[in-house]
N, C-alpha and C. Protein backbone atom coordinates (compact mmCIF):
# COMPACT_ATOMS: atom_id res chain seq x y z
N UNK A 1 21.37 12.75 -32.71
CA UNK A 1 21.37 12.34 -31.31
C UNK A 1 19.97 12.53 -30.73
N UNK A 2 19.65 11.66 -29.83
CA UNK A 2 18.20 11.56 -29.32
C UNK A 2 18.41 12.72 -28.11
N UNK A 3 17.07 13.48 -28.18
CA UNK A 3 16.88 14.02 -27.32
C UNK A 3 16.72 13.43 -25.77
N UNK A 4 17.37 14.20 -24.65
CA UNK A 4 17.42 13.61 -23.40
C UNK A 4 16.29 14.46 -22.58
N UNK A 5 15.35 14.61 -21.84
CA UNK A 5 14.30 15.10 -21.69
C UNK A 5 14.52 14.64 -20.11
N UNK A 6 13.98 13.00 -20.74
CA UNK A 6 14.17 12.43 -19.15
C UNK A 6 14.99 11.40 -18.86
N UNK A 7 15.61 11.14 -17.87
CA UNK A 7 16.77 10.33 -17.51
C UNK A 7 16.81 8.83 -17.44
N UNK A 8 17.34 8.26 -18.13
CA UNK A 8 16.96 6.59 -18.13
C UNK A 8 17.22 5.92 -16.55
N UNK A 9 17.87 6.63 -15.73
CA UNK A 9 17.82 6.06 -14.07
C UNK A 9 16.85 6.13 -13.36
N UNK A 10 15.49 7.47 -14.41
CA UNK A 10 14.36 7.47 -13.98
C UNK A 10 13.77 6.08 -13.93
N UNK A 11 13.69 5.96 -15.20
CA UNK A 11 12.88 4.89 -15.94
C UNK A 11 13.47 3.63 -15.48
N UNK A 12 14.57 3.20 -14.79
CA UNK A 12 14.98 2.44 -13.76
C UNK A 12 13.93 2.38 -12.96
N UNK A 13 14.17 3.78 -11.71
CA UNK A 13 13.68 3.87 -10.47
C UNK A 13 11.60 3.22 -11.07
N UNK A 14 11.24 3.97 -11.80
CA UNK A 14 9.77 3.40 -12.71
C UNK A 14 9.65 2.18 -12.20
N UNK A 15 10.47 1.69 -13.13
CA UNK A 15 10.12 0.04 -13.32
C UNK A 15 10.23 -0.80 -12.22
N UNK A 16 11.40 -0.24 -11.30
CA UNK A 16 11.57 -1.04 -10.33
C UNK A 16 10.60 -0.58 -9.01
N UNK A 17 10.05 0.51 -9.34
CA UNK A 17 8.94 0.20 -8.51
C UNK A 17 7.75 -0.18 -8.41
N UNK A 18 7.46 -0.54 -9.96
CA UNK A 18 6.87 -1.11 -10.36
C UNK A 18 6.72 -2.35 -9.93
N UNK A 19 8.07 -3.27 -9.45
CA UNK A 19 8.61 -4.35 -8.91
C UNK A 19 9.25 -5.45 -9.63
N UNK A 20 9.71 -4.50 -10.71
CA UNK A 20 11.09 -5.30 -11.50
C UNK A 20 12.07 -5.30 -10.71
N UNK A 21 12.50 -6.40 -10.47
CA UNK A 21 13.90 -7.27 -9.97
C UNK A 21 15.10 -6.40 -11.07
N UNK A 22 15.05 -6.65 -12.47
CA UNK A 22 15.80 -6.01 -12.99
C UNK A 22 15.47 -6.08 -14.39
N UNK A 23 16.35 -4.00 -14.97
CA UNK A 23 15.42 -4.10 -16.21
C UNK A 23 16.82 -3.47 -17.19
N UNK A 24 16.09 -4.31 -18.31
CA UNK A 24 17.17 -3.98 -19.41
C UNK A 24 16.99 -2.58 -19.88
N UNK A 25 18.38 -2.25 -20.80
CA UNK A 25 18.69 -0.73 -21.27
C UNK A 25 17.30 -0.48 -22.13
N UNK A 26 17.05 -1.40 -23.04
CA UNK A 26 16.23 -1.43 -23.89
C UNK A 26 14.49 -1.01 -23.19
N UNK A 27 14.65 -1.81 -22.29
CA UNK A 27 13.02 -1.49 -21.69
C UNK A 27 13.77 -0.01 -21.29
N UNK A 28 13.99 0.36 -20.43
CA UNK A 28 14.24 1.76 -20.09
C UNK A 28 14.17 2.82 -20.88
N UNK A 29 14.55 2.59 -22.47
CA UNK A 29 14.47 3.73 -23.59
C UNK A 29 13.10 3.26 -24.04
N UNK A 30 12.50 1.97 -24.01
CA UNK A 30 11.17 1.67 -24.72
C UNK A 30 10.34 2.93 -23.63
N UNK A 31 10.16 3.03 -22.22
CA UNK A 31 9.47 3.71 -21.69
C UNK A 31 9.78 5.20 -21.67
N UNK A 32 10.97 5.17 -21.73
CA UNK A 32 11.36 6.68 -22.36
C UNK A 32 10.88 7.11 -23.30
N UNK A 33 10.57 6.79 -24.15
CA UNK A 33 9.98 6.87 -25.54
C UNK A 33 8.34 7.27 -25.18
N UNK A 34 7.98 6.34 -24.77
CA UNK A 34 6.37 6.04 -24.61
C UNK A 34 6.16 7.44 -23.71
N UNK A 35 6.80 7.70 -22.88
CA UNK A 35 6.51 8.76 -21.90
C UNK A 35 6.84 10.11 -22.23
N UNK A 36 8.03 10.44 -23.14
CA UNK A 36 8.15 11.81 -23.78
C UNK A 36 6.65 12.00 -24.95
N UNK A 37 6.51 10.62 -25.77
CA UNK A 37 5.39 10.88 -26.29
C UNK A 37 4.48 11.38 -25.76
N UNK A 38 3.70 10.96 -25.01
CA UNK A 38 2.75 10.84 -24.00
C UNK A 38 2.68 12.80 -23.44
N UNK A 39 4.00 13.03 -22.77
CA UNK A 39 4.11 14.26 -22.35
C UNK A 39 4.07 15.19 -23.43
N UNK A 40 4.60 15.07 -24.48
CA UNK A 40 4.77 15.99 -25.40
C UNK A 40 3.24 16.67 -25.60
N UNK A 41 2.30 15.26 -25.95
CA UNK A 41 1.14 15.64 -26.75
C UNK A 41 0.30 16.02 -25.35
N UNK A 42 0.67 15.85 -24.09
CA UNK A 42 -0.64 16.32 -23.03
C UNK A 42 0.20 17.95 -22.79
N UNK A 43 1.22 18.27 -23.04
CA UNK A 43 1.72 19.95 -23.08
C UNK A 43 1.06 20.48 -24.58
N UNK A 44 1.12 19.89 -25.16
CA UNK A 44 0.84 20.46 -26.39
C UNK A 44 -0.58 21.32 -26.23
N UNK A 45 -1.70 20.07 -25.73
CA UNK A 45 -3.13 20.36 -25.44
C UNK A 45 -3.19 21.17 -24.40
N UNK A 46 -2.37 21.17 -23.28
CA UNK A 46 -2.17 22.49 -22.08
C UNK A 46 -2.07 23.86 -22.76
N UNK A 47 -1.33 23.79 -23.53
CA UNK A 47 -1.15 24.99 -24.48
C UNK A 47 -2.11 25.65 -24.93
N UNK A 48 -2.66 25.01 -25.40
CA UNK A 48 -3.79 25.47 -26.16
C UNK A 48 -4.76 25.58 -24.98
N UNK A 49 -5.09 25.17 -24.23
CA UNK A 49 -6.34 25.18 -23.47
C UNK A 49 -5.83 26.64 -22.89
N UNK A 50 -4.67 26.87 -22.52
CA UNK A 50 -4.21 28.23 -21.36
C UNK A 50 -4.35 29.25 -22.87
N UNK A 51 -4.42 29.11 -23.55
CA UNK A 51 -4.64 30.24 -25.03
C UNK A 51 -6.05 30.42 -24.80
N UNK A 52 -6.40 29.01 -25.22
CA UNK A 52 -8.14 29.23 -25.44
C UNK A 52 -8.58 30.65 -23.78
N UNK A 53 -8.32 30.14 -23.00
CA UNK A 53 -8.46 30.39 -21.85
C UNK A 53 -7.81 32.17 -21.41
N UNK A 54 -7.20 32.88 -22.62
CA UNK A 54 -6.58 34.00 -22.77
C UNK A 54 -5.24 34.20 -21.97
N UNK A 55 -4.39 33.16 -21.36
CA UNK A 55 -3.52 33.18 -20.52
C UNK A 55 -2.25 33.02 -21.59
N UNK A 56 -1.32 33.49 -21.07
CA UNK A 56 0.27 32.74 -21.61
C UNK A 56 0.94 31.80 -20.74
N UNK A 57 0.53 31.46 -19.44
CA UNK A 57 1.21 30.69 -18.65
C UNK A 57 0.39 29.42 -18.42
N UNK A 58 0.65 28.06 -18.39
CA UNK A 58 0.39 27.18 -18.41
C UNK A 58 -0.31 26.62 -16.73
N UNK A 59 -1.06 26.58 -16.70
CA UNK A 59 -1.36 26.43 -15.18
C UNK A 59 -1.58 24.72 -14.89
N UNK A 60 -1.44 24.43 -13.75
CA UNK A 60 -1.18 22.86 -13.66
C UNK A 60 -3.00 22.39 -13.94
N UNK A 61 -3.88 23.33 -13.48
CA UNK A 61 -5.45 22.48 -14.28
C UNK A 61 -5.22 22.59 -15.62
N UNK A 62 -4.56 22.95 -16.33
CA UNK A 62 -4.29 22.74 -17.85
C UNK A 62 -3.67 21.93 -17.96
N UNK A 63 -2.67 21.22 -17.34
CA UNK A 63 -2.35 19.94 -17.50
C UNK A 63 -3.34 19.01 -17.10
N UNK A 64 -3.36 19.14 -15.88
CA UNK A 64 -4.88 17.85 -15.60
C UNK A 64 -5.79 17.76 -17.05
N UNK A 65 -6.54 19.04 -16.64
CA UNK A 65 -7.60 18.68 -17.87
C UNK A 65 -6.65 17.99 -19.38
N UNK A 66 -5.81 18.43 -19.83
CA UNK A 66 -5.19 17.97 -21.15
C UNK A 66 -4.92 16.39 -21.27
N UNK A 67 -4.88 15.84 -19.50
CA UNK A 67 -4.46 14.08 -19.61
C UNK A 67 -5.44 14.14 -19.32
N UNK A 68 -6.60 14.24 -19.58
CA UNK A 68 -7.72 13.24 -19.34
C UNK A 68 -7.85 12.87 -21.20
């Protein structure tokens, strides 16, 4: 079973404000996909930067800096 992380009504609300009229199941898990990716690997690099950095807690400039 696929992990649920984030909610496909998200990825609705996304798209349609994006200014989709209307979006299939399929696009909704395609961006689900793209976006857990996406998050996974910019926490991953937070991680490490709040280590490098001698911390255990993740601070939100460790996220910034990690999506650039």
């Amino acid at each position: 079973m696929t992990k649920r992380l984030i909610p496909l009504a998200a990825m609705d609300r996304i798209l349609k404000n994006g200014g989709a009229d209307r979006v299939s199941d399929k696009a909704k898990a395609a961006l689900k996909s793209v976006l857990e990716d996406i998050a996974e690997e910019i926490a991953a690099n937070a991680v490490k930067l709040a280590i490098h950095a001698g911390r255990k807690t993740v601070k939100a400039g460790d996220i910034k800096l990690a999506a650039r």
